[in-house]
C-alpha atoms as a PDB file:
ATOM      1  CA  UNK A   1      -3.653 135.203 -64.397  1.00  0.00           C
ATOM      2  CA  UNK A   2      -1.688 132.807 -65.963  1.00  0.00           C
ATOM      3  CA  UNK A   3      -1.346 130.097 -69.133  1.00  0.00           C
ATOM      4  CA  UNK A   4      -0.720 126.836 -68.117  1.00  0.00           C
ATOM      5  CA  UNK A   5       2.147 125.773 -71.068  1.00  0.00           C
ATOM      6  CA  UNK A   6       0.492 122.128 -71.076  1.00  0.00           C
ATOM      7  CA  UNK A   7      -3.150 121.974 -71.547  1.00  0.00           C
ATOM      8  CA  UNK A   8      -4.147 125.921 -71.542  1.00  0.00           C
ATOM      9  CA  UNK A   9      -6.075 126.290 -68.845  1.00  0.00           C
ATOM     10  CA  UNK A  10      -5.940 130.287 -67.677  1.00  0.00           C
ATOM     11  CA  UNK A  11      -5.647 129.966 -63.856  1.00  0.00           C
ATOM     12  CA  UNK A  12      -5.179 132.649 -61.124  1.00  0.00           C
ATOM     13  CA  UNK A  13      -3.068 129.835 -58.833  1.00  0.00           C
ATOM     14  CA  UNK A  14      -0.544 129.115 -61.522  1.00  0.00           C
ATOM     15  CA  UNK A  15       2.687 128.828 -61.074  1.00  0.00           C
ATOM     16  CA  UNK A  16       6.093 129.039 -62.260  1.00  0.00           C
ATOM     17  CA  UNK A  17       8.886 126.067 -62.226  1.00  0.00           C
ATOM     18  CA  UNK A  18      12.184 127.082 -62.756  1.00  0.00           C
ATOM     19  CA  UNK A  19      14.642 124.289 -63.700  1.00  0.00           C
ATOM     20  CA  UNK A  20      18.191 124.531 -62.995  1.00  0.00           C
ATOM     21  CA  UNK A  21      19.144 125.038 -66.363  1.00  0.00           C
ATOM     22  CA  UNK A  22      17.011 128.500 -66.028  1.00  0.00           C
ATOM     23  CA  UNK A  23      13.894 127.394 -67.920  1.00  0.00           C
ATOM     24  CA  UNK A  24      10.754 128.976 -66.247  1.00  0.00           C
ATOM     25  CA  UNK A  25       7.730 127.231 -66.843  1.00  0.00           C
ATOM     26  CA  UNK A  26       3.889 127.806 -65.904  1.00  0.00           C
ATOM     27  CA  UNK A  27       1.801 125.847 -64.954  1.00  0.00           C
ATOM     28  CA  UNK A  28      -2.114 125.518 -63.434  1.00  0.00           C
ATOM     29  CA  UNK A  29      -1.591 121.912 -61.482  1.00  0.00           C
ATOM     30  CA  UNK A  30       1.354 119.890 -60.384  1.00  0.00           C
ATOM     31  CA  UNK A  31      -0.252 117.206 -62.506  1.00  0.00           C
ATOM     32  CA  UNK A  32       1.074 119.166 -65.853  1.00  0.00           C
ATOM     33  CA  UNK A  33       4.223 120.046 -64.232  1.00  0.00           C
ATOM     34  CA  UNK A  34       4.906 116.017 -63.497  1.00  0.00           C
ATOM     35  CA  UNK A  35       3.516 115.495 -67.667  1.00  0.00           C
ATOM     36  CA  UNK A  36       6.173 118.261 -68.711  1.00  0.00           C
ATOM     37  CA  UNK A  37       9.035 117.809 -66.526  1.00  0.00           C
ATOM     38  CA  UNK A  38       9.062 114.706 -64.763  1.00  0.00           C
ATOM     39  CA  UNK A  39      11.796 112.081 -67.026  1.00  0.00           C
ATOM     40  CA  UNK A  40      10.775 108.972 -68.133  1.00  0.00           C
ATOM     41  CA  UNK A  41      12.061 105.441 -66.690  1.00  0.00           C
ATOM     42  CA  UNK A  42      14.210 104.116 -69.156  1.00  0.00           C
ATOM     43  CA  UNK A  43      12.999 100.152 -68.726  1.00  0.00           C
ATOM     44  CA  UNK A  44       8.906 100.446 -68.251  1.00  0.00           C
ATOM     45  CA  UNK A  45       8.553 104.161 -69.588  1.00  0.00           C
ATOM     46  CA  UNK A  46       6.914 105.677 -66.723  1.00  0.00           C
ATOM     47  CA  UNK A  47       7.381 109.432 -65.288  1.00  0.00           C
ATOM     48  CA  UNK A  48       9.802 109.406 -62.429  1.00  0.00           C
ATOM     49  CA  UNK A  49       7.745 111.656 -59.885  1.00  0.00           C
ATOM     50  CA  UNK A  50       9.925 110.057 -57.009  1.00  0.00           C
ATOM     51  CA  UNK A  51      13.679 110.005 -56.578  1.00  0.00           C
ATOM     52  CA  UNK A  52      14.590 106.981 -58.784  1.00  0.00           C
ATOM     53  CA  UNK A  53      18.045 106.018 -59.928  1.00  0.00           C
ATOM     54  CA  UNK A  54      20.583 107.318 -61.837  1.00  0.00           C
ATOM     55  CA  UNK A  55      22.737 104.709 -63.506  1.00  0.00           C
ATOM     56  CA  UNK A  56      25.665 105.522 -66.217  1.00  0.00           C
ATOM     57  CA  UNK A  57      23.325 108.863 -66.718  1.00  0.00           C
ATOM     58  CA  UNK A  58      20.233 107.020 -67.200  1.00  0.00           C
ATOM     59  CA  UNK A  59      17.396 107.319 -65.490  1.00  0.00           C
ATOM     60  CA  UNK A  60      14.950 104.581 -63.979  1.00  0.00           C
ATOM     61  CA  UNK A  61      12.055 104.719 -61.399  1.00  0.00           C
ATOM     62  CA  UNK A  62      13.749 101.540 -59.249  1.00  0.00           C
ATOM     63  CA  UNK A  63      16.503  99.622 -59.033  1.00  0.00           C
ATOM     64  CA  UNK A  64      14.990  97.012 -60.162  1.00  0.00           C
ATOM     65  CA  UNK A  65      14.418  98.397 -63.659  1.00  0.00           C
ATOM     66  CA  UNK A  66      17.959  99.976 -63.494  1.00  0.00           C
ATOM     67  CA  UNK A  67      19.421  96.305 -62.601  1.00  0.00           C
ATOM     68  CA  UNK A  68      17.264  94.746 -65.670  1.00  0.00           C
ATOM     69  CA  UNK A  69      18.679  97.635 -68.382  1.00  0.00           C
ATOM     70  CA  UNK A  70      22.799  98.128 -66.462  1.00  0.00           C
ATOM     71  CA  UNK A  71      23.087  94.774 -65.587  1.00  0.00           C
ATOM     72  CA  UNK A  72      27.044  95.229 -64.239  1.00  0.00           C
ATOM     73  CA  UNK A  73      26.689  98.894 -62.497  1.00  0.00           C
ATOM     74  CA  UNK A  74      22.589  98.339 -61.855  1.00  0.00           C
ATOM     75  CA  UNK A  75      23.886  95.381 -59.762  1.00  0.00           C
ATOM     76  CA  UNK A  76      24.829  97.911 -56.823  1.00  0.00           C
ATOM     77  CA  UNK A  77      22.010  99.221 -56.871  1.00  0.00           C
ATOM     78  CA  UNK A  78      19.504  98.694 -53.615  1.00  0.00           C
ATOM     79  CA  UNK A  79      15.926  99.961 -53.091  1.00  0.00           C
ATOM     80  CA  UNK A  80      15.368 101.327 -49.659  1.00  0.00           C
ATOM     81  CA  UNK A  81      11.443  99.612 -50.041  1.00  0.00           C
ATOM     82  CA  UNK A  82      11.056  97.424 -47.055  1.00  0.00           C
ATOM     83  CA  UNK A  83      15.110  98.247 -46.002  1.00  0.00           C
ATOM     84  CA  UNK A  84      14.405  98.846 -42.074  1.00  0.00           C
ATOM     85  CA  UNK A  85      17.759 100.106 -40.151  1.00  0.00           C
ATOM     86  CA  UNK A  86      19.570  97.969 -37.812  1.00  0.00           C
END
């Protein structure tokens, strides 16, 4: 069994996460893996768990909290949400 590195719990389904700076991590629940690894949106501070947006190296959840933090570059930034194809 395994130590889950965030809240301790000693679980025989843990698992490891490694990162591609080579970090391995363990962990009981994808819930602590999101708490330890997931970043943080840089505008409303919550964990990224989706693909976000990268802006100037910066992270954000949307585009719309990239557009209200990078007003010039977060301008060319689009959301697919509700974008249907042509």
């Amino acid at each position: 069994m395994a130590t889950c590195e965030v809240c301790g719990n000693d679980y025989w389904m843990a698992f490891e996460v490694r990162t591609v700076s080579g970090d391995v991590h363990t962990f009981d629940c994808f819930e602590c893996a999101v708490h330890k690894l997931a970043p943080i949106c840089e505008h409303c501070q919550i964990r990224i768990v989706g693909h976000g947006v990268e802006v100037s190296g910066r992270f954000f959840c949307c585009g719309h909290c990239a557009r209200a933090v990078e007003a010039e570059q977060g301008a060319e930034i689009r959301d697919a949400v509700g974008a249907r194809p042509s």
